[in-house]
Protein backbone atom coordinates (compact mmCIF):
# COMPACT_ATOMS: atom_id res chain seq x y z
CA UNK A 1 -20.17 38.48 10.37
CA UNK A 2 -20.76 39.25 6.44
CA UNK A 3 -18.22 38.14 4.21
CA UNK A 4 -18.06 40.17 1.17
CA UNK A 5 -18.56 38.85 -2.11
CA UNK A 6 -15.04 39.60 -2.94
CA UNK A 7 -13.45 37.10 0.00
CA UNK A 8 -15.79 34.80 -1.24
CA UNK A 9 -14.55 34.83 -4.41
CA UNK A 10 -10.91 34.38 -3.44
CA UNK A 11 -12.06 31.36 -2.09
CA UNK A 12 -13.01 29.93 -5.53
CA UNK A 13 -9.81 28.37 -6.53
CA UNK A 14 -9.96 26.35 -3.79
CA UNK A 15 -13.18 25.32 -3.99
CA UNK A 16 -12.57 24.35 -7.30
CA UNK A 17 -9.32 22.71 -6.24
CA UNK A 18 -11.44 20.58 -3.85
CA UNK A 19 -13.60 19.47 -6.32
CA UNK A 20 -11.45 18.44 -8.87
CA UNK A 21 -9.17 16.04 -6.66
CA UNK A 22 -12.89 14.61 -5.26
CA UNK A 23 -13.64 13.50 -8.20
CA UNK A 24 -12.85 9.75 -8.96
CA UNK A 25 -9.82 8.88 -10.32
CA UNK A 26 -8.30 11.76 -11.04
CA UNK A 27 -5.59 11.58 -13.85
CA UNK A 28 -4.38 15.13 -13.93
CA UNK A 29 -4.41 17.99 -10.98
CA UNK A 30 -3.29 21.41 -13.19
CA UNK A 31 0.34 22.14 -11.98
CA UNK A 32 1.33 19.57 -9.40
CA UNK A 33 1.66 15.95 -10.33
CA UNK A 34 -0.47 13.57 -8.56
CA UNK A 35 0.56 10.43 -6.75
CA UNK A 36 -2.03 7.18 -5.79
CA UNK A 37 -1.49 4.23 -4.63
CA UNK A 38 -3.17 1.09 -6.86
CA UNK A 39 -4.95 -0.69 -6.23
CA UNK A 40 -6.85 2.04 -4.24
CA UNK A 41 -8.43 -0.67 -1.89
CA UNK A 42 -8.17 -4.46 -1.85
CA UNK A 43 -9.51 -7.38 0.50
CA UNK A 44 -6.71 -10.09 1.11
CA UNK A 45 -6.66 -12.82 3.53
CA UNK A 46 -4.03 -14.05 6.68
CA UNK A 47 -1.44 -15.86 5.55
CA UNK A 48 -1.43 -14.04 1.67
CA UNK A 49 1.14 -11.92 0.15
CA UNK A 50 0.37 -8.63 -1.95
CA UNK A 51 1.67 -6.51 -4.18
CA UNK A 52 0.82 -2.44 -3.91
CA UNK A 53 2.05 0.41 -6.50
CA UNK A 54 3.15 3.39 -6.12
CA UNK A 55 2.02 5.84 -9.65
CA UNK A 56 2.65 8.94 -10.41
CA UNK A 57 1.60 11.05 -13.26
CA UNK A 58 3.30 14.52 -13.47
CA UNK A 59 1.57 17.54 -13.83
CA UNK A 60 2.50 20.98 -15.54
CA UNK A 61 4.97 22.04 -13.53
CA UNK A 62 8.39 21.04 -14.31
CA UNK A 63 8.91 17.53 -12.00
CA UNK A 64 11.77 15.54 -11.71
CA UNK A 65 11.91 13.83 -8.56
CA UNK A 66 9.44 12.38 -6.17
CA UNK A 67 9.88 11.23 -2.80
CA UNK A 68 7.02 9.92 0.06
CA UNK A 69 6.89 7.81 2.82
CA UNK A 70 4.33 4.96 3.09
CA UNK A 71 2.68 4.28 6.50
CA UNK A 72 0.88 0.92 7.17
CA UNK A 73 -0.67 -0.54 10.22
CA UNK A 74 1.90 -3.00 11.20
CA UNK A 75 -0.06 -5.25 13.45
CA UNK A 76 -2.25 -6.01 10.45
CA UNK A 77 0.62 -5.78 7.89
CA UNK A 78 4.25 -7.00 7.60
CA UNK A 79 6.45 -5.04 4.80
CA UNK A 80 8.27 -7.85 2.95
CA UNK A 81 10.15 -6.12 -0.10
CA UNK A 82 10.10 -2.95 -2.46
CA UNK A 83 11.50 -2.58 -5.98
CA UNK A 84 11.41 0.08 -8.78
CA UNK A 85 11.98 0.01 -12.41
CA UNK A 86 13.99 2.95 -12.05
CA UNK A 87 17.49 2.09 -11.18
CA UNK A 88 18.49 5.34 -9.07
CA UNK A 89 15.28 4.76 -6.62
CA UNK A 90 16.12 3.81 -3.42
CA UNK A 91 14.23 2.83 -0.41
CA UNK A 92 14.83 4.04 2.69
CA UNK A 93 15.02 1.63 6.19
CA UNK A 94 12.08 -0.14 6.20
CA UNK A 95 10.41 -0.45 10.14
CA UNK A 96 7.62 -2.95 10.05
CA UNK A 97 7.40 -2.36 13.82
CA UNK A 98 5.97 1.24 13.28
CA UNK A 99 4.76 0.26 9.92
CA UNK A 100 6.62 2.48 7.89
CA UNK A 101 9.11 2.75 4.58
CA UNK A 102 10.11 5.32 2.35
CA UNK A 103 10.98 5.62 -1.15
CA UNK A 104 12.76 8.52 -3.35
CA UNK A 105 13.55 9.20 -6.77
CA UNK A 106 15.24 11.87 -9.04
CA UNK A 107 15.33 11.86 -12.68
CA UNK A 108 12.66 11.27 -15.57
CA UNK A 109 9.55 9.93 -15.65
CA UNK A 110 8.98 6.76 -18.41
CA UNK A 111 6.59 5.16 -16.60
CA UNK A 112 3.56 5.74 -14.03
CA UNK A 113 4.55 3.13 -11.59
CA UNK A 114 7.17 4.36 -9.59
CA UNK A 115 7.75 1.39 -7.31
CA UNK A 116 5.69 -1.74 -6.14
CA UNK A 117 5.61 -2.52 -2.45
CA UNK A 118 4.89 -6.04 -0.92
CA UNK A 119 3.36 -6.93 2.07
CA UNK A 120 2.41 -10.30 4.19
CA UNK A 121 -1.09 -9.67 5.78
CA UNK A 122 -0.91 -11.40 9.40
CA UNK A 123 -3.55 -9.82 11.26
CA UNK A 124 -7.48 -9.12 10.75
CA UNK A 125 -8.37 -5.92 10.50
CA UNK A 126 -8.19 -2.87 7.92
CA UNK A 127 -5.22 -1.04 7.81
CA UNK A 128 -4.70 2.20 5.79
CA UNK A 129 -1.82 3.06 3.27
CA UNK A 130 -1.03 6.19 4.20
CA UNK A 131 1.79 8.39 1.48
CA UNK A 132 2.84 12.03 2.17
CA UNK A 133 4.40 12.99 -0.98
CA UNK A 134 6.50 15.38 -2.21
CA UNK A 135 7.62 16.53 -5.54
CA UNK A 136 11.12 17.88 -7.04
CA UNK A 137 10.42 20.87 -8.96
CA UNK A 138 12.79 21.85 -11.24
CA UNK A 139 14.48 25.17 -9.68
CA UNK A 140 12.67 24.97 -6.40
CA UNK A 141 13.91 21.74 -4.89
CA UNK A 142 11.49 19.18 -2.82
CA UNK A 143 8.32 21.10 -2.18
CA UNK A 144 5.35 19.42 -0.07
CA UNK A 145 2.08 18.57 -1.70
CA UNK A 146 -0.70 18.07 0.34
CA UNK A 147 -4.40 17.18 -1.20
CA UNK A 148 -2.76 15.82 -4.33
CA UNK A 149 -2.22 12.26 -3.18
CA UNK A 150 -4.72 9.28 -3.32
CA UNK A 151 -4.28 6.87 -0.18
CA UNK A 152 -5.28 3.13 -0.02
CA UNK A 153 -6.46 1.28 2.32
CA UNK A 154 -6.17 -2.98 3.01
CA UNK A 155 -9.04 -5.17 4.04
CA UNK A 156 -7.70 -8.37 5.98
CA UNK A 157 -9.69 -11.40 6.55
CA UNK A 158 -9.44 -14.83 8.91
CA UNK A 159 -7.79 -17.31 6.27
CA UNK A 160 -10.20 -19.56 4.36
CA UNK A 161 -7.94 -22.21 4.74
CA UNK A 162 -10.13 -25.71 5.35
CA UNK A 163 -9.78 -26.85 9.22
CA UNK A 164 -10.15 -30.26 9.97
CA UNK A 165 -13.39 -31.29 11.73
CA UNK A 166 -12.58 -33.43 15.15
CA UNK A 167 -14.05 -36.45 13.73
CA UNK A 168 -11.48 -36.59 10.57
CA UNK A 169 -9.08 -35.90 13.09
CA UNK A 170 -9.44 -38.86 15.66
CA UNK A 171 -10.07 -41.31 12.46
CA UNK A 172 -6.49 -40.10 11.18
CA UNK A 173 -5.05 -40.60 14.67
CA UNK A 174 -6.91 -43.84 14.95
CA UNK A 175 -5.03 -45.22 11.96
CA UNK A 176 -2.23 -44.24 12.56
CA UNK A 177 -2.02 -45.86 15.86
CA UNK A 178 -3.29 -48.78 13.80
CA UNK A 179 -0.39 -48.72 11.00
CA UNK A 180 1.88 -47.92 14.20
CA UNK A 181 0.79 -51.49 15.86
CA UNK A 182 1.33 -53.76 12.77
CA UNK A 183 4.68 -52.26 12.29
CA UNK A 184 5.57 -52.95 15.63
CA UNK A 185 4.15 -56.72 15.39
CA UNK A 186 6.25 -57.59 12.39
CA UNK A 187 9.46 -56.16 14.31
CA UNK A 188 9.17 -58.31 17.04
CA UNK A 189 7.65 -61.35 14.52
């Protein structure tokens, strides 16, 4: 079936929409405010602790609030803490068993970083940061937005950590059994 050039041109916005939030690192999104998570992507190892934060950068419409929860993969990741600059934000029950933990905020924006999650990384693997937010517009109340929202994503490693070959390991043994015999000698000398 045909569509006429007229449905196609409806379609335009949101073509144009599509675009716009494909584009790399997008600062602005018209109306709605957009939220990302930063860094975007990062490799860590097991064993290491990390830091991720939450921005936001408001858009035309009148914002004050924003609100999303922040999914993780929680055999890969353990949550360890949250904090905000902004005093009235408040985090919501952490799970790391379903890898999840939500944060919320009314009032003004002073600063793009909204809150800074941290994490212990204690299983190989990559493990998405997924948010879902939604913003408080002024008159309307909490009001979904989908597509305007920049996920990350964390790259786990084994640990680099140096492990000891065999041989080290029977010579340290070896002299300690060693130290242990003297020792014993000049207790019963």
């Amino acid at each position: 079936m045909k569509k006429s050039f007229f449905s196609l041109f409806r379609q335009m916005p949101v073509l144009l929409l599509g675009l716009g939030l494909a584009s790399a690192n997008v600062a602005y999104a018209g109306p709605f405010g957009v939220t990302t998570l930063s860094p975007s992507a990062q490799t860590v190892e097991v064993g290491d602790t990390f830091s991720v934060n939450l921005m936001f950068q408001p858009g035309t419409y009148p914002t004050s609030g924003l609100k999303t929860p922040l999914s993780f993969n929680s055999s890969i990741l353990q949550f360890v803490s949250a904090s905000s600059t902004y005093g009235s934000a408040t985090f919501n029950t952490a799970n790391s068993g379903t890898g999840s933990v939500s944060f919320q905020y009314l009032g003004g924006f002073s600063s793009p970083t909204m809150a800074t999650f941290n994490f212990l990384a204690v299983g190989v693997g990559t493990s998405a940061l997924d948010i879902n937010p939604e913003q408080w517009l002024n008159n309307y109340g909490w009001f979904g937005i989908n597509g305007l929202a920049v996920d990350g994503s964390v790259t786990v490693t084994p640990s680099s950590a140096p492990v000891p070959d065999a041989a080290s390991t029977v010579a340290l043994l070896g002299l300690a059994l060693l130290g242990f015999a003297v020792l014993r000698r000049r207790a019963q000398a």
